[in-house]
Protein backbone atom coordinates (compact mmCIF):
# COMPACT_ATOMS: atom_id res chain seq x y z
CA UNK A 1 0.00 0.00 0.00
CA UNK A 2 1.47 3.22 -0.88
CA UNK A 3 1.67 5.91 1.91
CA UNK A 4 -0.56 8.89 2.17
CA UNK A 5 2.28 11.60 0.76
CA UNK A 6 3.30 8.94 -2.11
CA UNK A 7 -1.13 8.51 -2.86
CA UNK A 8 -1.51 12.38 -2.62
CA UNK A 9 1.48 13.15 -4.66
CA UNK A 10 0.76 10.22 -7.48
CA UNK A 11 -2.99 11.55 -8.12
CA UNK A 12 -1.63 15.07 -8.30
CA UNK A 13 0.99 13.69 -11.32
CA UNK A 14 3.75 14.21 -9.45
CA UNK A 15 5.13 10.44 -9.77
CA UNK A 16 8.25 9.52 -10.15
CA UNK A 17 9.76 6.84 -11.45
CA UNK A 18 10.39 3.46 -9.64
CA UNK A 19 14.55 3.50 -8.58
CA UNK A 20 16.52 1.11 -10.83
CA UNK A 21 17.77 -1.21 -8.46
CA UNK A 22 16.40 -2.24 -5.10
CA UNK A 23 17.99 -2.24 -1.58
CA UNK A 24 19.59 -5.65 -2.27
CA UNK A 25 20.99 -4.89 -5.53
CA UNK A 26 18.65 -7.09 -7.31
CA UNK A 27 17.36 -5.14 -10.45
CA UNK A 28 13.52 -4.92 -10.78
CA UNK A 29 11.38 -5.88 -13.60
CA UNK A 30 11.34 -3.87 -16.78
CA UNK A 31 7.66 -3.21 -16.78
CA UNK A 32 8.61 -1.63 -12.72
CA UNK A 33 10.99 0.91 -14.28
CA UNK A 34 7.97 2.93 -15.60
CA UNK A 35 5.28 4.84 -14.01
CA UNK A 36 1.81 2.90 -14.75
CA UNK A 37 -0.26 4.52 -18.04
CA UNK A 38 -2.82 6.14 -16.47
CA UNK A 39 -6.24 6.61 -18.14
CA UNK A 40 -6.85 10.23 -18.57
CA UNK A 41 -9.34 12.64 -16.37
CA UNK A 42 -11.43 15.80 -17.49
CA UNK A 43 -12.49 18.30 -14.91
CA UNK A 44 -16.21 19.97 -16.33
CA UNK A 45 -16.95 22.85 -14.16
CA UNK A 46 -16.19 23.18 -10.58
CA UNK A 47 -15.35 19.63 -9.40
CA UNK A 48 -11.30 19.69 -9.12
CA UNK A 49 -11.84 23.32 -7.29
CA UNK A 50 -14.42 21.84 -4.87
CA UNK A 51 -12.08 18.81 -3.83
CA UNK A 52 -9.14 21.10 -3.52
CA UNK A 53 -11.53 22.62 -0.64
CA UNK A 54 -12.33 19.93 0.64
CA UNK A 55 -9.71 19.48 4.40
CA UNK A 56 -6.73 17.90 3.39
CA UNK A 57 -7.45 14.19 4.45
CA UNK A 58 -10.82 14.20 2.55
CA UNK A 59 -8.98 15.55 -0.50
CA UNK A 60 -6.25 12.83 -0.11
CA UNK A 61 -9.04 10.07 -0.09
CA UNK A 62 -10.70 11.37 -3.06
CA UNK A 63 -7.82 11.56 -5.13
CA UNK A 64 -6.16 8.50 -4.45
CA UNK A 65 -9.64 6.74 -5.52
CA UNK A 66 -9.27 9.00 -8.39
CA UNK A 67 -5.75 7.43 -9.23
CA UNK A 68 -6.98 4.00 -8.61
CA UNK A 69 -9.70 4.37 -11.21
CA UNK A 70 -7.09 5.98 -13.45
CA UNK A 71 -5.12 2.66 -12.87
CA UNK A 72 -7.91 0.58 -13.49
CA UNK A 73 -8.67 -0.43 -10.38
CA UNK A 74 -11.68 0.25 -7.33
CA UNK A 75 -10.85 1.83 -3.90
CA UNK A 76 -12.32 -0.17 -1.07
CA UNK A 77 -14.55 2.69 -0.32
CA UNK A 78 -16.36 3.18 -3.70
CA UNK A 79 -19.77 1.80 -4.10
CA UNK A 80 -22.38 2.05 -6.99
CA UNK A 81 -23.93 5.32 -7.54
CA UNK A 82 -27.84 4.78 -6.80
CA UNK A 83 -29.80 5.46 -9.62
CA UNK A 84 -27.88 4.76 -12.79
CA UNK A 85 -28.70 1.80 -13.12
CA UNK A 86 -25.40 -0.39 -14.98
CA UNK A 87 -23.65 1.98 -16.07
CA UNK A 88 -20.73 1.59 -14.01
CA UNK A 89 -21.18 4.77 -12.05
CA UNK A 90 -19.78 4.81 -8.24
CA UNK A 91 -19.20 6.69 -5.76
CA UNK A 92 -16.98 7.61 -2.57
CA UNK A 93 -18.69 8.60 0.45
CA UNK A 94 -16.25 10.06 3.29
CA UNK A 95 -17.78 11.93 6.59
CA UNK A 96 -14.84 13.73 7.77
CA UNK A 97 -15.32 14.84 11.12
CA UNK A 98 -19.24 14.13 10.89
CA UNK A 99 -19.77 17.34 8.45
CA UNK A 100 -18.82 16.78 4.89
């Protein structure tokens, strides 16, 4: 699991890339030398304003589920969005300090 900085940095594009060689010496994989291709996200309106608003934990949460779906993957925290039926749509619900 990566650790909060690392998960707030990464969704904010600020990766870098994965060191050459580990502790041991022992070279890592090719496909480890790159940062992952990341599906792309569009901001319409306010929305990237509004979760830079949001307290600094909350924002953390929401963009490291961001990343995840980037990567192709689900945070444990996202569930499907009532109403829509199939198509895919979740969301992530966080009640920070019982008031957002």
């Amino acid at each position: 699991m990566l650790s909060p900085t690392c998960r707030h940095a990464c969704w904010r594009g600020q990766t870098d890339p994965l060191p050459a060689r580990l502790n041991d010496g022992l070279s890592l994989p090719a496909e480890m030398d790159k940062p992952p291709s990341l599906k792309p996200l569009y901001w319409v309106g306010s929305p990237k304003r509004d979760l830079r608003s949001l307290p600094g934990p909350v924002e953390d949460l929401f963009g490291y589920a961001l990343y995840l779906v980037q990567d192709g993957k689900k945070h444990e925290q996202a569930k499907p969005l009532k109403g829509f039926g199939s198509a895919g749509v979740l969301e992530v619900v966080e009640d920070w300090d019982r008031s957002t």
